[in-house]
PDB file of N, CA and C in Angstrom:
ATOM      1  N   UNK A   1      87.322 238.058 -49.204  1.00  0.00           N
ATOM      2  CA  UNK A   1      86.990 239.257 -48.471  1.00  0.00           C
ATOM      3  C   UNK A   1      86.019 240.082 -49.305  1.00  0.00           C
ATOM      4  N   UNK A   2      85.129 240.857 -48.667  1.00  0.00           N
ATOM      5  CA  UNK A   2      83.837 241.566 -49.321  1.00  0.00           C
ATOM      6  C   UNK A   2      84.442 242.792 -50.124  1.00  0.00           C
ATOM      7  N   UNK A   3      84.153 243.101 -51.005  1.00  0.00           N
ATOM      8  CA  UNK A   3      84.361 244.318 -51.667  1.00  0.00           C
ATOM      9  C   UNK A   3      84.501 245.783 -50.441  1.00  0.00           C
ATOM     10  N   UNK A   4      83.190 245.689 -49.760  1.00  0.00           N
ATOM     11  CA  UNK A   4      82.836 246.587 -48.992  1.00  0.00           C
ATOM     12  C   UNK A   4      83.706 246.907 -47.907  1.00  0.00           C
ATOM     13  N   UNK A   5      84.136 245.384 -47.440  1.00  0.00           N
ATOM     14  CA  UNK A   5      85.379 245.434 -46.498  1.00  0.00           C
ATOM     15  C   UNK A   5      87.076 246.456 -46.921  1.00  0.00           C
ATOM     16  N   UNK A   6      87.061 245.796 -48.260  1.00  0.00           N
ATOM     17  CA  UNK A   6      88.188 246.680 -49.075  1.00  0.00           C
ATOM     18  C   UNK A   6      88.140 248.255 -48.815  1.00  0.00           C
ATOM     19  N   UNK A   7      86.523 248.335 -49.129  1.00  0.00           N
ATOM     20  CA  UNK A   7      86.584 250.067 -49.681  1.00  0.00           C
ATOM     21  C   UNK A   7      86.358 250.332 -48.111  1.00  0.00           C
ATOM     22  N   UNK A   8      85.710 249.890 -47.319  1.00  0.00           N
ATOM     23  CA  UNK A   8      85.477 250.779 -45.723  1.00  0.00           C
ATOM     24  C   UNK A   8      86.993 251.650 -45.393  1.00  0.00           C
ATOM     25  N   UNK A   9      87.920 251.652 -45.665  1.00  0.00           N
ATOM     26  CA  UNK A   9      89.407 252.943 -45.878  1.00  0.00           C
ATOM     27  C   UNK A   9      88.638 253.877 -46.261  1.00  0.00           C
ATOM     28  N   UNK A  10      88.141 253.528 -47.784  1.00  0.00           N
ATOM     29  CA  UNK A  10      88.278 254.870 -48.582  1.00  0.00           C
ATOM     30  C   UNK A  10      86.898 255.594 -48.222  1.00  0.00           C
ATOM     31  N   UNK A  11      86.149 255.031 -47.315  1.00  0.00           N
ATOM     32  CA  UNK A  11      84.614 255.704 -46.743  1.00  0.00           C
ATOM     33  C   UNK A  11      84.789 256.592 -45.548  1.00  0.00           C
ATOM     34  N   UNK A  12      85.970 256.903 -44.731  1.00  0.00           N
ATOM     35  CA  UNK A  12      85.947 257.085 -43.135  1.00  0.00           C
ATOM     36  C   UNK A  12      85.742 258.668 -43.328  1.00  0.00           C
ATOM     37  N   UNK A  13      85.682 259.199 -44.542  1.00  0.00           N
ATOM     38  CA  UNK A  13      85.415 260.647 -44.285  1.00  0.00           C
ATOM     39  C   UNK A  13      84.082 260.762 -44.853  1.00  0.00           C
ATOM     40  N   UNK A  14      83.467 259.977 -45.403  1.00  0.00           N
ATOM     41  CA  UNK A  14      81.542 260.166 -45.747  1.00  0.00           C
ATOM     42  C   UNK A  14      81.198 260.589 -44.914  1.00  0.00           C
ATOM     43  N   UNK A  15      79.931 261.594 -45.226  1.00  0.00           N
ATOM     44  CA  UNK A  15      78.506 261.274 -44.050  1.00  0.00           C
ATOM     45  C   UNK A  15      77.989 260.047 -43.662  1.00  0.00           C
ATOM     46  N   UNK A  16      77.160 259.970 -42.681  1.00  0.00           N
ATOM     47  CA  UNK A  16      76.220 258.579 -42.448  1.00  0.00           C
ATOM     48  C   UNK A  16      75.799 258.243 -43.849  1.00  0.00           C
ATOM     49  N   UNK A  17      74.874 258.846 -44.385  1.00  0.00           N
ATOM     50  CA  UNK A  17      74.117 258.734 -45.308  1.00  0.00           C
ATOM     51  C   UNK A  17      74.697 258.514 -46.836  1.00  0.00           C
ATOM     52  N   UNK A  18      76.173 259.013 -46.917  1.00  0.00           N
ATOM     53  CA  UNK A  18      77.051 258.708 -48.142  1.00  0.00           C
ATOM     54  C   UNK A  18      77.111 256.897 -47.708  1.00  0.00           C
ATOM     55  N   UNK A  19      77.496 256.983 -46.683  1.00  0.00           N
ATOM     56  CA  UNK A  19      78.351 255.862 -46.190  1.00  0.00           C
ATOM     57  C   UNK A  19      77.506 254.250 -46.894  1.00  0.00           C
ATOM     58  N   UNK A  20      76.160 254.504 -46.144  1.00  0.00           N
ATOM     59  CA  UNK A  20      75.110 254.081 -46.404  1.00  0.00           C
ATOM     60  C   UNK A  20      74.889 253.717 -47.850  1.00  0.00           C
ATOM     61  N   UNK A  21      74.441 254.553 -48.847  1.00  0.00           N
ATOM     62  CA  UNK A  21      74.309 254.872 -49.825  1.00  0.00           C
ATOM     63  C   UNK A  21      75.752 253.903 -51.127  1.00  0.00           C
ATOM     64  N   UNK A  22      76.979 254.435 -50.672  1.00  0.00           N
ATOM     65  CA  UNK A  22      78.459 253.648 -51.006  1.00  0.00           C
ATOM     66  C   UNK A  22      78.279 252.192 -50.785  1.00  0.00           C
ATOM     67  N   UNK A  23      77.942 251.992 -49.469  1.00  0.00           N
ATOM     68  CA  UNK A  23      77.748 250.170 -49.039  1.00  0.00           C
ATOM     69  C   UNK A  23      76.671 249.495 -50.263  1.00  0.00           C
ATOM     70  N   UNK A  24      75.691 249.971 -50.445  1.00  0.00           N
ATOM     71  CA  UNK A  24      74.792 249.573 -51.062  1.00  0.00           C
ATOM     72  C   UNK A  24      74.684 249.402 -52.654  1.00  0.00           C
ATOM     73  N   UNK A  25      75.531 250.363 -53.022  1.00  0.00           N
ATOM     74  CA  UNK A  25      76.226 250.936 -54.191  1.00  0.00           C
ATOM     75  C   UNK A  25      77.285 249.561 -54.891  1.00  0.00           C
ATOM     76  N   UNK A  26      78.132 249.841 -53.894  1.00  0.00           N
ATOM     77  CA  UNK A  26      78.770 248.804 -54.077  1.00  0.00           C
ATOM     78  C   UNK A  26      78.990 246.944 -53.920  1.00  0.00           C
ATOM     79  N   UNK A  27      77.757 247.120 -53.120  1.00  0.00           N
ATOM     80  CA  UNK A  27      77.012 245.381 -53.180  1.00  0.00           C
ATOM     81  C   UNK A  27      76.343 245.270 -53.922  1.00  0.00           C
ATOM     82  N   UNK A  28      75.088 245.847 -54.266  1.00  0.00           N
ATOM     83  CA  UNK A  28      74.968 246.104 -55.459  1.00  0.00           C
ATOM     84  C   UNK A  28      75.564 245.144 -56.904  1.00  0.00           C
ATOM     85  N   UNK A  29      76.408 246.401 -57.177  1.00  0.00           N
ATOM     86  CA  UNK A  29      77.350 245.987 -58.262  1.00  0.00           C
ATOM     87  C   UNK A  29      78.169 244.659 -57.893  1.00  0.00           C
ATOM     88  N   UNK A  30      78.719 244.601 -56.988  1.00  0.00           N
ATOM     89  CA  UNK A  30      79.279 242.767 -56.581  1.00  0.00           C
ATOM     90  C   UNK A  30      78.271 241.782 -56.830  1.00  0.00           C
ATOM     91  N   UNK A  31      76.882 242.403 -56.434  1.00  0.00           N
ATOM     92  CA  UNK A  31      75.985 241.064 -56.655  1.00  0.00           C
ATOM     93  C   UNK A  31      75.585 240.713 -58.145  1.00  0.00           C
ATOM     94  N   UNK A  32      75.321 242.035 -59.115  1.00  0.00           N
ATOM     95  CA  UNK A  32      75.303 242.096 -60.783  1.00  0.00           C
ATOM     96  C   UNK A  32      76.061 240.849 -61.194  1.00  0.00           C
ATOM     97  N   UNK A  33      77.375 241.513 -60.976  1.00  0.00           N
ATOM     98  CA  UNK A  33      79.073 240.766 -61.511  1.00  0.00           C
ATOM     99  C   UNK A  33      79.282 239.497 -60.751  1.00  0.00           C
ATOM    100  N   UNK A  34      78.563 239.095 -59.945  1.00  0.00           N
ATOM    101  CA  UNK A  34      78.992 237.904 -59.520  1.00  0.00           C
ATOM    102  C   UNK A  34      77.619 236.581 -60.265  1.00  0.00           C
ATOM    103  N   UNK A  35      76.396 237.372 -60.408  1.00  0.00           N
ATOM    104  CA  UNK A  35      75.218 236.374 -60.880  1.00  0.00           C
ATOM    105  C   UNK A  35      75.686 236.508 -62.146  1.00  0.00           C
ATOM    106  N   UNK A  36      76.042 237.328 -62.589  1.00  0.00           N
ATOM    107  CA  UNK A  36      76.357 237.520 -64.617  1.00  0.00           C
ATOM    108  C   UNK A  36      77.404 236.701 -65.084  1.00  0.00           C
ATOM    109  N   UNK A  37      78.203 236.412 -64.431  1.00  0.00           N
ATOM    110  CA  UNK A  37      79.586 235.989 -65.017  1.00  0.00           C
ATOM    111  C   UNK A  37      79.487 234.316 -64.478  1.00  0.00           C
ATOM    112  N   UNK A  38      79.939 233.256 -65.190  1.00  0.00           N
ATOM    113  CA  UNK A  38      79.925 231.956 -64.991  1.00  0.00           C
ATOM    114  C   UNK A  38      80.985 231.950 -63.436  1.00  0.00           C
ATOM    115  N   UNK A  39      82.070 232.779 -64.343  1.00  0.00           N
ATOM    116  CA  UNK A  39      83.071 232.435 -62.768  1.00  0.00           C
ATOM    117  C   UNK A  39      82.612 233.631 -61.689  1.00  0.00           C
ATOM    118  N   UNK A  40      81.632 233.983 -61.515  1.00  0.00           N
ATOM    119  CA  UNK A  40      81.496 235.437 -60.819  1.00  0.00           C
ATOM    120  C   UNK A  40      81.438 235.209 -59.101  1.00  0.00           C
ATOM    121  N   UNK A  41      80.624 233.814 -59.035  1.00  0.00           N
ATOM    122  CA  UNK A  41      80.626 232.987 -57.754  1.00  0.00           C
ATOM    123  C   UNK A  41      80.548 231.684 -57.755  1.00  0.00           C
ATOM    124  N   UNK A  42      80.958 231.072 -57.079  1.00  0.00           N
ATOM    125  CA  UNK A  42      80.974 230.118 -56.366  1.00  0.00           C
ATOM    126  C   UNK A  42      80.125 229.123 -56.929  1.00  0.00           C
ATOM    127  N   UNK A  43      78.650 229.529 -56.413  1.00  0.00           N
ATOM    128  CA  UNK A  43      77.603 228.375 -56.854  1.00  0.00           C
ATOM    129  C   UNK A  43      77.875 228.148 -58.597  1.00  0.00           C
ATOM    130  N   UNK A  44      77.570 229.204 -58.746  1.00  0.00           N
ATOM    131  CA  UNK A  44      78.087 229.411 -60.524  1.00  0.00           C
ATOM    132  C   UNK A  44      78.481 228.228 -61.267  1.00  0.00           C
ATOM    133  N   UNK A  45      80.030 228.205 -60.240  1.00  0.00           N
ATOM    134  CA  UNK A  45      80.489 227.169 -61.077  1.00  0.00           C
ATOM    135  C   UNK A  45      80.280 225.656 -60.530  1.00  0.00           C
ATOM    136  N   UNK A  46      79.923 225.532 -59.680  1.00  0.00           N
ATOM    137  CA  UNK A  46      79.137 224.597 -59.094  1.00  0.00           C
ATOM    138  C   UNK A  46      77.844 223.823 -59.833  1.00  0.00           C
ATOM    139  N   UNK A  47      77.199 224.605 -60.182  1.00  0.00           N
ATOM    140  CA  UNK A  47      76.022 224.095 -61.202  1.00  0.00           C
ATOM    141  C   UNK A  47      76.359 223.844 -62.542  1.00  0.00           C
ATOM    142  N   UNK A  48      77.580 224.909 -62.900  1.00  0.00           N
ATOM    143  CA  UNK A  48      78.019 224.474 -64.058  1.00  0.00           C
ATOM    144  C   UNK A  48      78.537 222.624 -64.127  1.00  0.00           C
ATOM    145  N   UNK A  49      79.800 222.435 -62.717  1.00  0.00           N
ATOM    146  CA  UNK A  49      80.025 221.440 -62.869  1.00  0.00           C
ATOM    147  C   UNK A  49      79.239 219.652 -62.829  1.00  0.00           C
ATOM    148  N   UNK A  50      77.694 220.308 -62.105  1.00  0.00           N
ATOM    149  CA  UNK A  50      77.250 219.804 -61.759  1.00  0.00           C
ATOM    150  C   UNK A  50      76.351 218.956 -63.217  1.00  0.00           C
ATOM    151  N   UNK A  51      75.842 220.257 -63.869  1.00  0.00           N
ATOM    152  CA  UNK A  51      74.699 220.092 -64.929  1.00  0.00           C
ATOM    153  C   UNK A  51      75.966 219.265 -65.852  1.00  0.00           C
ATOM    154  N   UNK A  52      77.653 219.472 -65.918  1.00  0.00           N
ATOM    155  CA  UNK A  52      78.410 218.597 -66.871  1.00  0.00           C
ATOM    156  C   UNK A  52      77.935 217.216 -66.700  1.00  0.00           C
ATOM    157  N   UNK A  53      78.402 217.187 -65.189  1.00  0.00           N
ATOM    158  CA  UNK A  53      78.489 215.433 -65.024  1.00  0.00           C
ATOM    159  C   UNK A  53      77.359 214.626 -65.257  1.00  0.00           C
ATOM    160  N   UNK A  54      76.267 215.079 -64.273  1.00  0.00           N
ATOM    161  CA  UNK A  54      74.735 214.573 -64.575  1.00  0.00           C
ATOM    162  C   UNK A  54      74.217 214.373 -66.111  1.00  0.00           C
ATOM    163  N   UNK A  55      74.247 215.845 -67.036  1.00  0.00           N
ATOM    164  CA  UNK A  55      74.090 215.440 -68.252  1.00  0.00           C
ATOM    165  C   UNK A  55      74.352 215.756 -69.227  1.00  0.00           C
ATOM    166  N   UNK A  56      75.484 216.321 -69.357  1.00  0.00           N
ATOM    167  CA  UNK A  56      76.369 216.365 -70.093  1.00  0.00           C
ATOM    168  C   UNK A  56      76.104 217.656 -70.926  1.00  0.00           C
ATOM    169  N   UNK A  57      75.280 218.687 -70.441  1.00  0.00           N
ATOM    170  CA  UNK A  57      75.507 219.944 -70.363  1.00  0.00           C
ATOM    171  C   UNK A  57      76.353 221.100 -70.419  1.00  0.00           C
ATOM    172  N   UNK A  58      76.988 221.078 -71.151  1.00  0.00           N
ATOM    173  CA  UNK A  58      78.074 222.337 -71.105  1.00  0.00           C
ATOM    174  C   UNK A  58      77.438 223.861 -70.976  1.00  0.00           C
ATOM    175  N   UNK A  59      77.528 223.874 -70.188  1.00  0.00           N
ATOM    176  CA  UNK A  59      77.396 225.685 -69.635  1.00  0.00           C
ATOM    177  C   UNK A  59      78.940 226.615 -69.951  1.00  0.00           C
ATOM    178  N   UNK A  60      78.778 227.433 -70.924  1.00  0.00           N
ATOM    179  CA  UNK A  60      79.947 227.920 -71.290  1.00  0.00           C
ATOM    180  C   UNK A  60      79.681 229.553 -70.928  1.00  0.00           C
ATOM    181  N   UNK A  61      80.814 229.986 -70.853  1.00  0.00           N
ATOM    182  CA  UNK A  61      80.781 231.526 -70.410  1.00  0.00           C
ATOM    183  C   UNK A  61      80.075 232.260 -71.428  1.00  0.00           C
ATOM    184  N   UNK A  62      80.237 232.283 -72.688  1.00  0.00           N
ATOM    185  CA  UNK A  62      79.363 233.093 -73.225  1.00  0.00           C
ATOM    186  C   UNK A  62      77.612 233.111 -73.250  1.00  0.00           C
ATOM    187  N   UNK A  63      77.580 231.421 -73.128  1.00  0.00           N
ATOM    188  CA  UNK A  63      76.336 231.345 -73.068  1.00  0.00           C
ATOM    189  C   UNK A  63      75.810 231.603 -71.383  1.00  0.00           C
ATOM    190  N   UNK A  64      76.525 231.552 -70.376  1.00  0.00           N
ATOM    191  CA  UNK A  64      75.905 231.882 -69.380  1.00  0.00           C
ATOM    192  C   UNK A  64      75.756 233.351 -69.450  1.00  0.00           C
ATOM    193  N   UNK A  65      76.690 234.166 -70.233  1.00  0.00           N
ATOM    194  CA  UNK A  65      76.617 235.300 -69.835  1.00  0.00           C
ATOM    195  C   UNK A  65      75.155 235.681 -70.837  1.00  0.00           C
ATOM    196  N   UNK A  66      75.363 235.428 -72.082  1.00  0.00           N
ATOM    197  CA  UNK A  66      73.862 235.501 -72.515  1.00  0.00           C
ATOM    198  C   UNK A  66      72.519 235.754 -71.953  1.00  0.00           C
ATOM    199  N   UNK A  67      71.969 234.763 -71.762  1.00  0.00           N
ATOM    200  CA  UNK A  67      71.116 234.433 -70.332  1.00  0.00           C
ATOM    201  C   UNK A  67      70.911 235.494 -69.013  1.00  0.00           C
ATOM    202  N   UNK A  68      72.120 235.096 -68.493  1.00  0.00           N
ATOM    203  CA  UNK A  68      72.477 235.831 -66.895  1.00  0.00           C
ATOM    204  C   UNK A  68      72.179 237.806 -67.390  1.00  0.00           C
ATOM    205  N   UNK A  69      72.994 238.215 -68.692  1.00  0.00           N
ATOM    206  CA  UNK A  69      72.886 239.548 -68.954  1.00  0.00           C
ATOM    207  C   UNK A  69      71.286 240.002 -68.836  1.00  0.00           C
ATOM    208  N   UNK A  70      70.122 239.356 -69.121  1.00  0.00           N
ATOM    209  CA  UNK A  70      68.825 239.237 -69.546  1.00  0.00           C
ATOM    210  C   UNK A  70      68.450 239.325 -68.215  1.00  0.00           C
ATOM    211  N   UNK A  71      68.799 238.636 -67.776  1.00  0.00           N
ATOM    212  CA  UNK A  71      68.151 238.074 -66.417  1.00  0.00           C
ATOM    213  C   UNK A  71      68.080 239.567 -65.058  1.00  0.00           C
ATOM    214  N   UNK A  72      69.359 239.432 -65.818  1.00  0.00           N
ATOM    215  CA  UNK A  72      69.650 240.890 -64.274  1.00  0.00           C
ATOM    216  C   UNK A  72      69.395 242.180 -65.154  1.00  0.00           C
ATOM    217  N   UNK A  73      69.367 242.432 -66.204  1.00  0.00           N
ATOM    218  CA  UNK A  73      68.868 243.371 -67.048  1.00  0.00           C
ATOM    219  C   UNK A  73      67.256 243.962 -66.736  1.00  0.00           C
ATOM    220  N   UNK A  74      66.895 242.844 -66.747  1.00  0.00           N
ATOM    221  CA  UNK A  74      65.397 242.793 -66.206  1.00  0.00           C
ATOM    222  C   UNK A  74      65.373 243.164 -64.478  1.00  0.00           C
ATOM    223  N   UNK A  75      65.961 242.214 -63.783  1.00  0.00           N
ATOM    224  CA  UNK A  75      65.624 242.529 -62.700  1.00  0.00           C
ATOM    225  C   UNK A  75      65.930 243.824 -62.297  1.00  0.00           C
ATOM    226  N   UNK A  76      66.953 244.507 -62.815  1.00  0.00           N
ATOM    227  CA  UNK A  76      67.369 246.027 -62.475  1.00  0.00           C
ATOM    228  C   UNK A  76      66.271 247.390 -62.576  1.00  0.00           C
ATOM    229  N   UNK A  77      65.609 247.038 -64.428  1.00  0.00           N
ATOM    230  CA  UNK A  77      64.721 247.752 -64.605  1.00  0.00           C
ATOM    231  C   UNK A  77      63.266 247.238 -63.529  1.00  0.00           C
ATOM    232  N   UNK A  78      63.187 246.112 -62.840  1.00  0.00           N
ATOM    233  CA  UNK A  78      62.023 246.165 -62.404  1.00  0.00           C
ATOM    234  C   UNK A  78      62.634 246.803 -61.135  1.00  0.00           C
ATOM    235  N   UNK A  79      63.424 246.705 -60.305  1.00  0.00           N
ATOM    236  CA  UNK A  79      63.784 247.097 -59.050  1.00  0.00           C
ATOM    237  C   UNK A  79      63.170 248.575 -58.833  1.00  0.00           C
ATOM    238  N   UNK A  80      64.035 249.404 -59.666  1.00  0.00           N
ATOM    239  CA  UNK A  80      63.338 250.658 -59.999  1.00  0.00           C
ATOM    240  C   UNK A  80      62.100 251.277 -60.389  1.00  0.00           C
ATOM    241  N   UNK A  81      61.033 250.423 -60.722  1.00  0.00           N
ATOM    242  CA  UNK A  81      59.586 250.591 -61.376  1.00  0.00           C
ATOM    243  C   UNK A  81      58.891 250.555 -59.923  1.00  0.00           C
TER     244      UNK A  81
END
């Protein structure tokens, strides 16, 4: 279930424009925490298991998070520019 789905309770007294603003807010941040973290989604660990078998690749959490931290680090500051 979506984050957003969770919090839509705690939104029913926003404005439009909070409301708006909260949704976005908070996908957002689900999408950060889910590309950053090895287990964050799905595909994630999917490629992890994938790059094992094929070639013997170990993708480990610290080192994905390494990487992944950079990655969206960047993309954040460019979003805003």
């Amino acid at each position: 279930m979506s984050i957003v789905q969770l919090a839509q309770d705690n939104m029913t007294e926003l404005e439009d424009a909070e409301k708006r603003y909260a949704c976005a807010l908070i996908s957002f941040i689900a999408a950060l925490s889910g590309n950053m973290t090895n287990t964050g989604s799905a595909a994630n660990i999917i490629v992890a298991e994938i790059s094992l078998r094929k070639s013997g690749v170990t993708l480990d959490f610290k080192g994905h998070l390494f990487v992944c931290f950079w990655i969206s680090a960047a993309c954040c500051v460019l979003s805003v520019i």
